[in-house]
N, C-alpha and C. Protein backbone atom coordinates (compact mmCIF):
# COMPACT_ATOMS: atom_id res chain seq x y z
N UNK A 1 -13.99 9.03 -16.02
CA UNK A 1 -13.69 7.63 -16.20
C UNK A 1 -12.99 7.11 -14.94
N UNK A 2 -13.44 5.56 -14.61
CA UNK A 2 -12.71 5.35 -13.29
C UNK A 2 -11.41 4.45 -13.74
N UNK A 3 -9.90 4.52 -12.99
CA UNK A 3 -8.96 4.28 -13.46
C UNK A 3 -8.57 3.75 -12.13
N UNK A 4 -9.15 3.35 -10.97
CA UNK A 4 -8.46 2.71 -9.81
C UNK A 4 -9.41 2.35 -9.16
N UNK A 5 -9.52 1.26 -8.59
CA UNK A 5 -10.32 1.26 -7.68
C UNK A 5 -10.24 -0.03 -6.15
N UNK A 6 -10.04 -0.18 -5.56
CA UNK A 6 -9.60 -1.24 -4.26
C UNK A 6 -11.11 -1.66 -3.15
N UNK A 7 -10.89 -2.64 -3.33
CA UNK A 7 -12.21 -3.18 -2.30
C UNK A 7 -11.60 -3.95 -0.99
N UNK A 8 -11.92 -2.89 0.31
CA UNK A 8 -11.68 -3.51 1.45
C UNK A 8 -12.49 -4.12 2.74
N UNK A 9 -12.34 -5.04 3.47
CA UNK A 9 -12.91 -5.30 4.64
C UNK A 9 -12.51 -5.53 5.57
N UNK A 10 -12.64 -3.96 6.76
CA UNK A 10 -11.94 -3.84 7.58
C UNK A 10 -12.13 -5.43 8.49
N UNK A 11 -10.89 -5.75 9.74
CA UNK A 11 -10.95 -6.60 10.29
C UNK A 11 -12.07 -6.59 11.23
N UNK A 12 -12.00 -5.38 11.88
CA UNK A 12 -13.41 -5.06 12.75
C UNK A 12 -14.57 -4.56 12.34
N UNK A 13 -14.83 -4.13 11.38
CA UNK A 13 -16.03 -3.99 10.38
C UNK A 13 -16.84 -5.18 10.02
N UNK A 14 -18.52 -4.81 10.08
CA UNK A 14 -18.57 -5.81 8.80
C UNK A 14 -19.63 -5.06 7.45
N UNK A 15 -19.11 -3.88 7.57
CA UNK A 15 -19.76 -3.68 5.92
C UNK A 15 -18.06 -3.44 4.86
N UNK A 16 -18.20 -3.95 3.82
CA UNK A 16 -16.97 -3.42 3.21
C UNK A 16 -16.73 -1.74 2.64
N UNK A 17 -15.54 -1.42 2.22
CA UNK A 17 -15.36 -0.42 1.65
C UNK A 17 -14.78 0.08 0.56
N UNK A 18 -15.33 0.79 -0.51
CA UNK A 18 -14.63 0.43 -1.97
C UNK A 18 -14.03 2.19 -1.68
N UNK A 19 -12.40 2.07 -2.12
CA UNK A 19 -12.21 3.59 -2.96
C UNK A 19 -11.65 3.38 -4.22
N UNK A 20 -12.07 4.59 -5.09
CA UNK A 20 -11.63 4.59 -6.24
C UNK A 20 -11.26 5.93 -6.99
N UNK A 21 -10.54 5.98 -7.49
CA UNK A 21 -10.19 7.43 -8.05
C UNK A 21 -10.40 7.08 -9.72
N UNK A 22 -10.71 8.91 -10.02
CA UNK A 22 -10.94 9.18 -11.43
C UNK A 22 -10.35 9.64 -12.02
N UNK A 23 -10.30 9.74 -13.58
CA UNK A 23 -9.74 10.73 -14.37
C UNK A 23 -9.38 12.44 -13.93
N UNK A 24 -10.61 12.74 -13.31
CA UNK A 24 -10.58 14.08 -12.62
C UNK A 24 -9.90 14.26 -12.26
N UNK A 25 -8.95 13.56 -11.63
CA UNK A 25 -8.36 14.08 -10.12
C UNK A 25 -9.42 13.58 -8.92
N UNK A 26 -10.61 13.05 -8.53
CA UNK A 26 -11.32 12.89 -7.52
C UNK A 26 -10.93 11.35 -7.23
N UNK A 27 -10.90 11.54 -6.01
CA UNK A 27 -11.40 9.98 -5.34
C UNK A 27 -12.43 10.09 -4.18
N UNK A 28 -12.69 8.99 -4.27
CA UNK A 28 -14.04 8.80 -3.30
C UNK A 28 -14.11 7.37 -2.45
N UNK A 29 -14.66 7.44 -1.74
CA UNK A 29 -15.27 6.18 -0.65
C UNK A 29 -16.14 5.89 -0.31
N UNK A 30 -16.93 4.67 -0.68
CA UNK A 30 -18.41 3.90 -0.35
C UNK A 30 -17.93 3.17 0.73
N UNK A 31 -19.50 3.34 1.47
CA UNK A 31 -19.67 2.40 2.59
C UNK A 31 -20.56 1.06 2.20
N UNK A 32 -20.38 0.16 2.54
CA UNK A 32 -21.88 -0.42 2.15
C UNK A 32 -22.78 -0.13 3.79
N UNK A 33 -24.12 0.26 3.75
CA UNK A 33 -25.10 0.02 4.75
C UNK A 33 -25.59 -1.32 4.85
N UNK A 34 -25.78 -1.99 5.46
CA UNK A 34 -26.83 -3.53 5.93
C UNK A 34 -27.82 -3.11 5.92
N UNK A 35 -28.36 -2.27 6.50
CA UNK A 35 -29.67 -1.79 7.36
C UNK A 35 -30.27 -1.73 5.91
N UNK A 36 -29.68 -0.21 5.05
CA UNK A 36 -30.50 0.00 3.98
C UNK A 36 -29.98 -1.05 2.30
N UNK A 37 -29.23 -1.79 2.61
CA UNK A 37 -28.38 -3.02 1.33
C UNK A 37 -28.28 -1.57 0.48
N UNK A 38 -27.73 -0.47 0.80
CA UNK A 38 -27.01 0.49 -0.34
C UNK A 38 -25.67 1.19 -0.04
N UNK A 39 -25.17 1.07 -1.16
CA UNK A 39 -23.58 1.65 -1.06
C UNK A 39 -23.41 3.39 -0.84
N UNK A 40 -22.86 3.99 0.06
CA UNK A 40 -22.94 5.09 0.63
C UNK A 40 -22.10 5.83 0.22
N UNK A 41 -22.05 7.29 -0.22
CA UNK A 41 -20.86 7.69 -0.32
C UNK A 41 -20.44 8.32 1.34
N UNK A 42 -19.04 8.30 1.35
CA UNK A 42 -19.00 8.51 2.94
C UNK A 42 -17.84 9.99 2.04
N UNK A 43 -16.89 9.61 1.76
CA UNK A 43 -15.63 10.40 1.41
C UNK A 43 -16.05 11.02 -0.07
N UNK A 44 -15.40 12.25 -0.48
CA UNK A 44 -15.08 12.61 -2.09
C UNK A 44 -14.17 14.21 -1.74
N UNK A 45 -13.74 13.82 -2.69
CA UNK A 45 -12.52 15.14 -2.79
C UNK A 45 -11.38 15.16 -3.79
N UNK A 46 -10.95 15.93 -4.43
CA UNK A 46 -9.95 16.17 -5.29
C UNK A 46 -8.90 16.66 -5.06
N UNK A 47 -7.66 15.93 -5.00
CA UNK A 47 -6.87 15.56 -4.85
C UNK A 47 -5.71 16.33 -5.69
N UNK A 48 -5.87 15.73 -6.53
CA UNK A 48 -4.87 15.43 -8.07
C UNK A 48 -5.80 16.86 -9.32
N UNK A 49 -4.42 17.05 -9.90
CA UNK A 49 -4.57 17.26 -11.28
C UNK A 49 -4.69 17.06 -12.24
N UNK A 50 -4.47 15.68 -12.45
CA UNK A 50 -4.23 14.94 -13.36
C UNK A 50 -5.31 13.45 -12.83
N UNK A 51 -4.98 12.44 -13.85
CA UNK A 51 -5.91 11.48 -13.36
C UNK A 51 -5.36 10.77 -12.36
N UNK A 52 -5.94 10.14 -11.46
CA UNK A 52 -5.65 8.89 -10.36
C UNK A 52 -5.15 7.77 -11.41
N UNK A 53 -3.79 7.87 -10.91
CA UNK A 53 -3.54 5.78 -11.59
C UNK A 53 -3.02 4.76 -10.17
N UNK A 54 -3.74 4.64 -8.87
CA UNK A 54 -3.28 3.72 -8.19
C UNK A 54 -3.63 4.65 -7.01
N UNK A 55 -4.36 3.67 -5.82
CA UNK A 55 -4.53 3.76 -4.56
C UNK A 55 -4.90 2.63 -4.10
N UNK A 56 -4.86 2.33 -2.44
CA UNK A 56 -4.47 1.25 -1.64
C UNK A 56 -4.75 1.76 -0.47
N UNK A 57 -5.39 0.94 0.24
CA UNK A 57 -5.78 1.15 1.84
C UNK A 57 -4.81 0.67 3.29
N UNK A 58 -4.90 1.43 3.73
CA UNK A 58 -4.16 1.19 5.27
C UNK A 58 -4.25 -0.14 6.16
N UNK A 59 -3.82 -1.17 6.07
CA UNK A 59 -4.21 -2.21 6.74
C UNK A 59 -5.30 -1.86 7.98
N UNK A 60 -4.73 -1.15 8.53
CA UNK A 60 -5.49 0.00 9.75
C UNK A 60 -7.05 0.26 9.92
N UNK A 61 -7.60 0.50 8.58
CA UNK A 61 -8.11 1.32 7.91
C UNK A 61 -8.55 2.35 8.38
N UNK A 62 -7.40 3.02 8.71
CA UNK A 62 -7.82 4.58 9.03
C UNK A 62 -7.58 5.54 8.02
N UNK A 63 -6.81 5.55 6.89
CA UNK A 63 -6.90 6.03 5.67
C UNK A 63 -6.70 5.37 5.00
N UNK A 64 -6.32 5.89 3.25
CA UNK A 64 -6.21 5.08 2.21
C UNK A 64 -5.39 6.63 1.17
N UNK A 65 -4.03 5.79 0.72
CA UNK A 65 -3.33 6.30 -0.39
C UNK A 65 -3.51 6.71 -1.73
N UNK A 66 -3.37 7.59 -2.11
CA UNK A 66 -3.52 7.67 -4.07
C UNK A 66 -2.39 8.38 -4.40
N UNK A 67 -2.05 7.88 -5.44
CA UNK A 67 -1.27 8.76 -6.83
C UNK A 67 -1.85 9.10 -7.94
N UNK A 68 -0.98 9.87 -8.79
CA UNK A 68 -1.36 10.38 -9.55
C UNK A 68 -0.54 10.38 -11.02
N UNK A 69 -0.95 10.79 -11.90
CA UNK A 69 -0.20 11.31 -13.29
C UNK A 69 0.73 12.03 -12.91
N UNK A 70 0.15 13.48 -11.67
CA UNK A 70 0.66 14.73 -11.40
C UNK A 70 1.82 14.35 -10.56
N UNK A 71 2.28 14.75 -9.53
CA UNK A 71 3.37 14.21 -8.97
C UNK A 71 2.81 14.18 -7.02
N UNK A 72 1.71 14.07 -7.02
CA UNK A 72 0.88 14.59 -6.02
C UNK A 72 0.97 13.10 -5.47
N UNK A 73 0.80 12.85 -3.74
CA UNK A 73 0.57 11.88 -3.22
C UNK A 73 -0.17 12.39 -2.56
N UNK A 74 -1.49 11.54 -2.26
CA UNK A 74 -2.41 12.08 -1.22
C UNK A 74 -2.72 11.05 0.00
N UNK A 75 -3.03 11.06 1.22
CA UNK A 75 -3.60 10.60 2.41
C UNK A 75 -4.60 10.90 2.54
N UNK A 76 -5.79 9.90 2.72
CA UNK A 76 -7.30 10.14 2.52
C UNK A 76 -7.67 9.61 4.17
N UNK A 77 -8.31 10.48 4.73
CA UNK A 77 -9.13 9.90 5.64
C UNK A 77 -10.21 8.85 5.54
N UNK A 78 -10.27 7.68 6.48
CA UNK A 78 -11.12 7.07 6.69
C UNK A 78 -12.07 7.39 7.94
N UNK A 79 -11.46 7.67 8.79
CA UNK A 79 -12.52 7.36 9.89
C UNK A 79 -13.10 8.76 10.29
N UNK A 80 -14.36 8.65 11.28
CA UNK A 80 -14.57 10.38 10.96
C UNK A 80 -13.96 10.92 12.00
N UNK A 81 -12.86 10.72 12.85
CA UNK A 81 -12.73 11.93 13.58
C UNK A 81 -11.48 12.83 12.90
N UNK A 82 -10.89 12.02 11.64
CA UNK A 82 -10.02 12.65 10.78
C UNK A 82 -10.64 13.40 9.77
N UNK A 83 -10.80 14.49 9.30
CA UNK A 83 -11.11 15.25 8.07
C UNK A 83 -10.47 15.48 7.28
N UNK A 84 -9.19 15.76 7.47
CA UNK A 84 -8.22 16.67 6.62
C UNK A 84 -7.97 15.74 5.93
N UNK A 85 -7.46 15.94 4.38
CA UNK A 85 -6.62 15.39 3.68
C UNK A 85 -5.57 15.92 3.31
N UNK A 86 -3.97 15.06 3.94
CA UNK A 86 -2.55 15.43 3.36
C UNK A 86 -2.24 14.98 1.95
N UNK A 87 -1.84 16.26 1.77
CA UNK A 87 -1.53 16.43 0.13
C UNK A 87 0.24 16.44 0.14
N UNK A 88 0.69 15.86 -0.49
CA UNK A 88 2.45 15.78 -0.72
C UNK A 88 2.96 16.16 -2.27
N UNK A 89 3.32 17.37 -2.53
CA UNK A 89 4.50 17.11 -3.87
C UNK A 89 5.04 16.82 -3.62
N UNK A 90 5.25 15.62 -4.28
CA UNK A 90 6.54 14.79 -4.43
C UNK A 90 7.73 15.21 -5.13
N UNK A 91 7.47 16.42 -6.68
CA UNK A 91 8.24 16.93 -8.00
C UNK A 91 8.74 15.51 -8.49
N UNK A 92 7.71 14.25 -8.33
CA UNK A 92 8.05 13.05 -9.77
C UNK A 92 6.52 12.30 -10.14
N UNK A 93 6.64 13.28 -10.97
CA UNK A 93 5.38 13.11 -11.78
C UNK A 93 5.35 11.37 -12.40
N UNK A 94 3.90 11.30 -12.36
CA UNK A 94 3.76 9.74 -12.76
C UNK A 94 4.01 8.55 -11.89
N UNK A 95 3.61 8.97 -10.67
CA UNK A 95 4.14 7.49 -9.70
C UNK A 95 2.82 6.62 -9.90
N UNK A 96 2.73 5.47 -10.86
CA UNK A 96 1.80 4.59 -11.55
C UNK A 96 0.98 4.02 -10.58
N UNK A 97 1.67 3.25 -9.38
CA UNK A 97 1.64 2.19 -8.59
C UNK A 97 2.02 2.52 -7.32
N UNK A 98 0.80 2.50 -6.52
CA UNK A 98 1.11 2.36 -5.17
C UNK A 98 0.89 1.44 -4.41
N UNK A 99 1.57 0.49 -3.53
CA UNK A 99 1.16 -0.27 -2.62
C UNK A 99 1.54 -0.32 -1.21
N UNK A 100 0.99 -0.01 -0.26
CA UNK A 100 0.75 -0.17 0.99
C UNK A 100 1.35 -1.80 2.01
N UNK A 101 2.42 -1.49 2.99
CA UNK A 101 2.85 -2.76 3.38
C UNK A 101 1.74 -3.62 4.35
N UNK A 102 1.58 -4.39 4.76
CA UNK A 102 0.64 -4.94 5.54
C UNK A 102 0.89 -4.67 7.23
N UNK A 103 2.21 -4.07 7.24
CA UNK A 103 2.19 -2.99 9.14
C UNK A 103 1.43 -1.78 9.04
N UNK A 104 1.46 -1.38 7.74
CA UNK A 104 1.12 -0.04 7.68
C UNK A 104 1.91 0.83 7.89
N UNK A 105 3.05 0.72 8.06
CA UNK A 105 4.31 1.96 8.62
C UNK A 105 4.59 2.39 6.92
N UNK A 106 4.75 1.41 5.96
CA UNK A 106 5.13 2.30 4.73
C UNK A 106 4.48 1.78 3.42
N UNK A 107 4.53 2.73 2.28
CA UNK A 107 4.09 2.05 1.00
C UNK A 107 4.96 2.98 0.18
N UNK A 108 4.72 2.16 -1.14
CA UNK A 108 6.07 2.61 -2.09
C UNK A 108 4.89 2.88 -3.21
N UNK A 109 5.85 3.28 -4.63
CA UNK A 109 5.45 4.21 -5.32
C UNK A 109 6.00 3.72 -6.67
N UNK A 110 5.79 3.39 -7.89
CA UNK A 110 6.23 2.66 -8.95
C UNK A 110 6.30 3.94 -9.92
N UNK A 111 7.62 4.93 -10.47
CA UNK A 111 7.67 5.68 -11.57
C UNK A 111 7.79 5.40 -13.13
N UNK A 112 7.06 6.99 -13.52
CA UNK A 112 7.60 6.90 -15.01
C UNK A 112 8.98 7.09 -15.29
N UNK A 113 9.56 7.29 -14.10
CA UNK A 113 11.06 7.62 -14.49
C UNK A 113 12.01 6.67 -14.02
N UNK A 114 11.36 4.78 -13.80
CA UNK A 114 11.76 4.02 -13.61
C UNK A 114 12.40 3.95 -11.88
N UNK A 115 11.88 4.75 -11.61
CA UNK A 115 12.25 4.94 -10.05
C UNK A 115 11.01 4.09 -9.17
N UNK A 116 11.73 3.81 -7.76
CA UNK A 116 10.50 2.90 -7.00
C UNK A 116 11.12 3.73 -5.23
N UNK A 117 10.01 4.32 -5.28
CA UNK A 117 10.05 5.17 -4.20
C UNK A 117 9.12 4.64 -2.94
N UNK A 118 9.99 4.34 -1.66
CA UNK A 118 9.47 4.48 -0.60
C UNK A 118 9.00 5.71 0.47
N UNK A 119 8.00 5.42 0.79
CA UNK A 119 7.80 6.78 1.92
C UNK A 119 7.31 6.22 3.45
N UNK A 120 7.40 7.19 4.39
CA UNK A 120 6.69 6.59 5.52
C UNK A 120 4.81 6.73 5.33
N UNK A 121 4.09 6.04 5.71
CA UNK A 121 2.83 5.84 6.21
C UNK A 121 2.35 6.85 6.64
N UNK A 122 2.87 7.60 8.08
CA UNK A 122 2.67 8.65 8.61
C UNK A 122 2.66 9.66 8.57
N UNK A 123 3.83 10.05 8.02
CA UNK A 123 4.20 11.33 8.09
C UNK A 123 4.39 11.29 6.33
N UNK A 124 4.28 10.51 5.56
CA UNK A 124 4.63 10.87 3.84
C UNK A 124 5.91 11.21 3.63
N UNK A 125 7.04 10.87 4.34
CA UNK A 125 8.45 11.56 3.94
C UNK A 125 8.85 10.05 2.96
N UNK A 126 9.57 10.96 2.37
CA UNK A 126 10.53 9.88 1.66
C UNK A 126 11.74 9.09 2.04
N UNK A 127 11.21 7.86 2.18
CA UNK A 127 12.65 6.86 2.79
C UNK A 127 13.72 6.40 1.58
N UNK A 128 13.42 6.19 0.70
CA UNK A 128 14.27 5.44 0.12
C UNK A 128 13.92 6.00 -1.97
N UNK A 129 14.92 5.10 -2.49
CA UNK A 129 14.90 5.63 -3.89
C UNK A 129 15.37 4.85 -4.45
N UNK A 130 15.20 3.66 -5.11
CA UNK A 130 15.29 2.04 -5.24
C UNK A 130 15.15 2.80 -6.96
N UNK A 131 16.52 2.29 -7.25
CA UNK A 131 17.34 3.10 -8.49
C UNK A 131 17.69 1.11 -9.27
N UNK A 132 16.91 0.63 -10.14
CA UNK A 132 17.68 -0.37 -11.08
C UNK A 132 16.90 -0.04 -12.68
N UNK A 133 15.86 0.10 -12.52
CA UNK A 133 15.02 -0.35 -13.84
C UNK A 133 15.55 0.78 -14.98
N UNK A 134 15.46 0.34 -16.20
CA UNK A 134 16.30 1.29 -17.16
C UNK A 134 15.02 2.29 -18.02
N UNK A 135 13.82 1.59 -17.34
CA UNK A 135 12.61 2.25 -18.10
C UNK A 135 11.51 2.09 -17.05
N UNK A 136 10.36 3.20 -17.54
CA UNK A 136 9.28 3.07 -16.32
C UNK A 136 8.49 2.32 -15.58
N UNK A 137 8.29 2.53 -14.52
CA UNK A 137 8.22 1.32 -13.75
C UNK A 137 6.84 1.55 -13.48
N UNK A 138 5.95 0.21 -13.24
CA UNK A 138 4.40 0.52 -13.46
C UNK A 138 3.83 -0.41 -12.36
N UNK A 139 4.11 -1.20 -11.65
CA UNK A 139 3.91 -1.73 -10.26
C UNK A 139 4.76 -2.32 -9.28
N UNK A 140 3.74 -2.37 -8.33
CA UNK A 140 4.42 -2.67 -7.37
C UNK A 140 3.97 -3.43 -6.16
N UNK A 141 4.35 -4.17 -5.48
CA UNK A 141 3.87 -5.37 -4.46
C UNK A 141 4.50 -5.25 -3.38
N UNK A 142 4.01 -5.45 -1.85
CA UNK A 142 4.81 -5.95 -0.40
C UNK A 142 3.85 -7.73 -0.92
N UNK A 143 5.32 -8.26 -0.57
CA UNK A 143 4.92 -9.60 0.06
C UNK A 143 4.29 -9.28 2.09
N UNK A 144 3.55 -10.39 2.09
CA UNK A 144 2.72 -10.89 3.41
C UNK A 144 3.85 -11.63 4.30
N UNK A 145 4.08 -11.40 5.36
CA UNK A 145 5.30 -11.92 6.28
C UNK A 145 4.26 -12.69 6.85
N UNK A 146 5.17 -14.02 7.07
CA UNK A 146 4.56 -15.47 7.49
C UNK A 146 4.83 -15.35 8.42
N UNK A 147 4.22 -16.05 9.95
CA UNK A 147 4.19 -16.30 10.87
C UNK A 147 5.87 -16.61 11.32
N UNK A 148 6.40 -16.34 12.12
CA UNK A 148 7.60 -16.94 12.26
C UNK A 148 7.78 -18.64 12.88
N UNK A 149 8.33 -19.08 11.69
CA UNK A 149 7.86 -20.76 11.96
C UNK A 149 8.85 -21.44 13.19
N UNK A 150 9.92 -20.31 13.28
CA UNK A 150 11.38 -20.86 14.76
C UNK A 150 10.26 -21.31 15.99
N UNK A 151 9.28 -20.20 16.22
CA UNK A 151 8.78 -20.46 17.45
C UNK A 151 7.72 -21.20 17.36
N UNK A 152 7.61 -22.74 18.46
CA UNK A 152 6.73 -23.74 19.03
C UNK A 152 6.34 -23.61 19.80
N UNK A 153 4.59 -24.11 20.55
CA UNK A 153 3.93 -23.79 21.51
C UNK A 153 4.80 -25.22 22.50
N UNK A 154 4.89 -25.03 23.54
CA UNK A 154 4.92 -26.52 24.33
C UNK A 154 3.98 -26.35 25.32
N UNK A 155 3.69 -27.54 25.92
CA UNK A 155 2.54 -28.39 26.63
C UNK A 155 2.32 -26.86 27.60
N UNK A 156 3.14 -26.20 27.78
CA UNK A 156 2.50 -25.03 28.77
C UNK A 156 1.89 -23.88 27.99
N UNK A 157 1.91 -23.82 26.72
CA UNK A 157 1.14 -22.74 26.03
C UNK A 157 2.38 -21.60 26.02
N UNK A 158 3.78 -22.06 26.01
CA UNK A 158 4.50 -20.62 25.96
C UNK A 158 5.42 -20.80 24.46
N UNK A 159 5.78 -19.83 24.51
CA UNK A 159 6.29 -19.90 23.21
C UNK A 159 7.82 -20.28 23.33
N UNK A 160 8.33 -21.05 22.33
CA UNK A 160 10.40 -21.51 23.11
C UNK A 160 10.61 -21.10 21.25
N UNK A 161 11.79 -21.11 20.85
CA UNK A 161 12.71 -21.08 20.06
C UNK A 161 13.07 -22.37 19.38
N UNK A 162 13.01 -22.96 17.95
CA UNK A 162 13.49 -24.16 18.11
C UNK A 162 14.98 -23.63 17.45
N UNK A 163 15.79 -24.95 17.33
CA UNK A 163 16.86 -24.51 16.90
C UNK A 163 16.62 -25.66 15.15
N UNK A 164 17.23 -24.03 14.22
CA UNK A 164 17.61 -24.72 12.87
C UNK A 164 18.41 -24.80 12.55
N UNK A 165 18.74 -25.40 11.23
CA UNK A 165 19.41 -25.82 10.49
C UNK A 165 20.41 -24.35 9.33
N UNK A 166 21.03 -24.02 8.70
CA UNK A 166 21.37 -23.30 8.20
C UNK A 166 20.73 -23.02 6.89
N UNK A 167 19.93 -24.05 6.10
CA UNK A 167 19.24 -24.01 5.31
C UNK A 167 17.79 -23.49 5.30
N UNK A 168 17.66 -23.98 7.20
CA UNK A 168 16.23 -23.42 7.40
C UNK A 168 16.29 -22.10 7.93
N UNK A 169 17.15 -21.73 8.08
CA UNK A 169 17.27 -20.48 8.62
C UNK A 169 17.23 -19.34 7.18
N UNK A 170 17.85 -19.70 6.46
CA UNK A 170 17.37 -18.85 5.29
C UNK A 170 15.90 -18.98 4.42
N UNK A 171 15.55 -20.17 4.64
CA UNK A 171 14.23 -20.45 4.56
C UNK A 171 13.32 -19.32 5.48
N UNK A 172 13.67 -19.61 6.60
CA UNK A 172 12.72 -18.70 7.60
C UNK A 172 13.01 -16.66 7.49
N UNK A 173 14.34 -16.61 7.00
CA UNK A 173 14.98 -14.99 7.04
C UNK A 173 13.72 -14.73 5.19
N UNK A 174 13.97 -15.37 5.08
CA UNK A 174 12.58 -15.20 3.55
C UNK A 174 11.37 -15.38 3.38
N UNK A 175 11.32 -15.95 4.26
CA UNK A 175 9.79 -15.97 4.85
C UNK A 175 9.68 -14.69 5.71
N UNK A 176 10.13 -13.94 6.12
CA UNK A 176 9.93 -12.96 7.65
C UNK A 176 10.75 -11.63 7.21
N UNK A 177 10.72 -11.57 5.77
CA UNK A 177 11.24 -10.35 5.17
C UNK A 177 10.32 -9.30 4.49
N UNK A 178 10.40 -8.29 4.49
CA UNK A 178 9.91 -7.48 4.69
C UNK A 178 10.16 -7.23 2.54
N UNK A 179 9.51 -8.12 1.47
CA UNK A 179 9.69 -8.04 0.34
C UNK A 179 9.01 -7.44 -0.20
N UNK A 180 9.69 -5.99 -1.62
CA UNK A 180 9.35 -5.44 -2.01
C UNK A 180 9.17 -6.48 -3.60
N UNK A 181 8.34 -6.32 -4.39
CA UNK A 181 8.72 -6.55 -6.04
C UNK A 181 8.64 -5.12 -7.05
N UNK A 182 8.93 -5.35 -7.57
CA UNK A 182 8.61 -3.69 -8.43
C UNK A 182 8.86 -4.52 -10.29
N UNK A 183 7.54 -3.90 -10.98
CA UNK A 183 7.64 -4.54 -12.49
C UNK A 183 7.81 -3.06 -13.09
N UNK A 184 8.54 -3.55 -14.05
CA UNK A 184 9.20 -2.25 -15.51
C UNK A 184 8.56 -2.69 -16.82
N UNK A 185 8.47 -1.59 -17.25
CA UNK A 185 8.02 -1.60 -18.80
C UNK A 185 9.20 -2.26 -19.67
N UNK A 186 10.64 -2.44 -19.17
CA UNK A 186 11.92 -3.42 -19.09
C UNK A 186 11.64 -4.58 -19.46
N UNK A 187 10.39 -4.95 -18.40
CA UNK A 187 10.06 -6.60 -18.65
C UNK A 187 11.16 -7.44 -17.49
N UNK A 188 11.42 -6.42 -16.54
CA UNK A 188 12.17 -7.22 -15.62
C UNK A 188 11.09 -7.02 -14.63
N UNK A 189 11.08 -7.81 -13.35
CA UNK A 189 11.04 -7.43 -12.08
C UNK A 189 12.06 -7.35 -10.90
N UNK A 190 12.17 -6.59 -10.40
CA UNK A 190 13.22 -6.16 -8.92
C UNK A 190 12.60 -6.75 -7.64
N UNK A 191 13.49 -7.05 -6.68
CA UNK A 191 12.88 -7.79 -5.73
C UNK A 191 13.59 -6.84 -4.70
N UNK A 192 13.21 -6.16 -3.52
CA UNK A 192 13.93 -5.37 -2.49
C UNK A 192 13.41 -5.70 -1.47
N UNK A 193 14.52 -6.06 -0.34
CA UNK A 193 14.48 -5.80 0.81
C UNK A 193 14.67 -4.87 2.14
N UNK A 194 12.98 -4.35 2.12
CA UNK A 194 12.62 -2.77 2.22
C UNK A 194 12.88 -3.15 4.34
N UNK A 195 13.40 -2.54 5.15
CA UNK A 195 13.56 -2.21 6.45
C UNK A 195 12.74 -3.97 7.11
């Protein structure tokens, strides 16, 4: 049974790419072809022990993330001169929700044990351990950082600084933050401000 699945299109691409993980433990990756209008399998491999509940692609798209039931995080190759796939115990079973930031340096991890775990991108270590929810936590979101609105072009095409206001300045520090959300089976949501 399929229990995840994400549809992407790289910026420099133009066929899209779906992954999706299963009950199995497997996830996989279609290409679409133009040439032949059929969806390809490019990637498949098993991962997990348990079923896939949540994966998310690399802004990059040079890989793409999954979790699991099990406590397993995996790094999936996209492109082909990568093969390997990094496998991580984590020892916290049930990370529901994964989402990927839009730098690509990190994505976090939504638990059954109400925990919301950050890691790095790269290397899979664990940054952080975002401790509020009183019950399990089942997603999770990066907000999109807006353009920084301080800086104006002038008549020479360079970029200057304007000067704000104190109101707009917190306007703009919230716009250009780096926002986590995380939802609980609580019925709350958490809002963090991740690096």
């Amino acid at each position: 049974m399929l229990m995840a699945v994400t549809l992407y299109l790289p910026h420099h691409a133009t066929s899209p790419l779906i992954a999706a993980g299963y009950e199995s433990g497997h996830v996989a990756l279609w290409r679409y072809n133009p040439s032949t209008k059929k969806w390809e399998t490019v990637y498949l491999h098993k991962s997990h022990s348990q079923p896939v509940l949540s994966l998310d692609m690399a802004p990059s798209a040079d890989c793409f993330f999954s979790s699991s039931a099990d406590a397993i995080v995996a790094k999936h190759p996209l492109d082909d001169g990568e093969t390997e796939t990094k496998v991580v115990q984590t020892k916290h079973a049930g990370q529901q929700s994964l989402s990927v930031r839009a730098d690509g340096k990190v994505f976090a991890t939504a638990g059954w044990d109400g925990r919301v775990r950050v890691y790095t991108a790269k290397g899979m270590k664990e940054l952080a351990v975002l401790k509020w929810h009183k019950e399990g936590c089942y997603a999770t979101a990066f907000a999109e950082i807006l353009d920084d609105p301080t800086k104006v072009a002038d008549d020479d095409s360079t970029v200057a600084q304007r000067q704000l206001t104190v109101s707009q300045q917190r306007a703009v520090k919230s716009q250009t933050t780096h926002w986590l959300a995380a939802g609980s089976k609580d019925g709350k949501v958490s809002l963090w401000d991740i690096y």
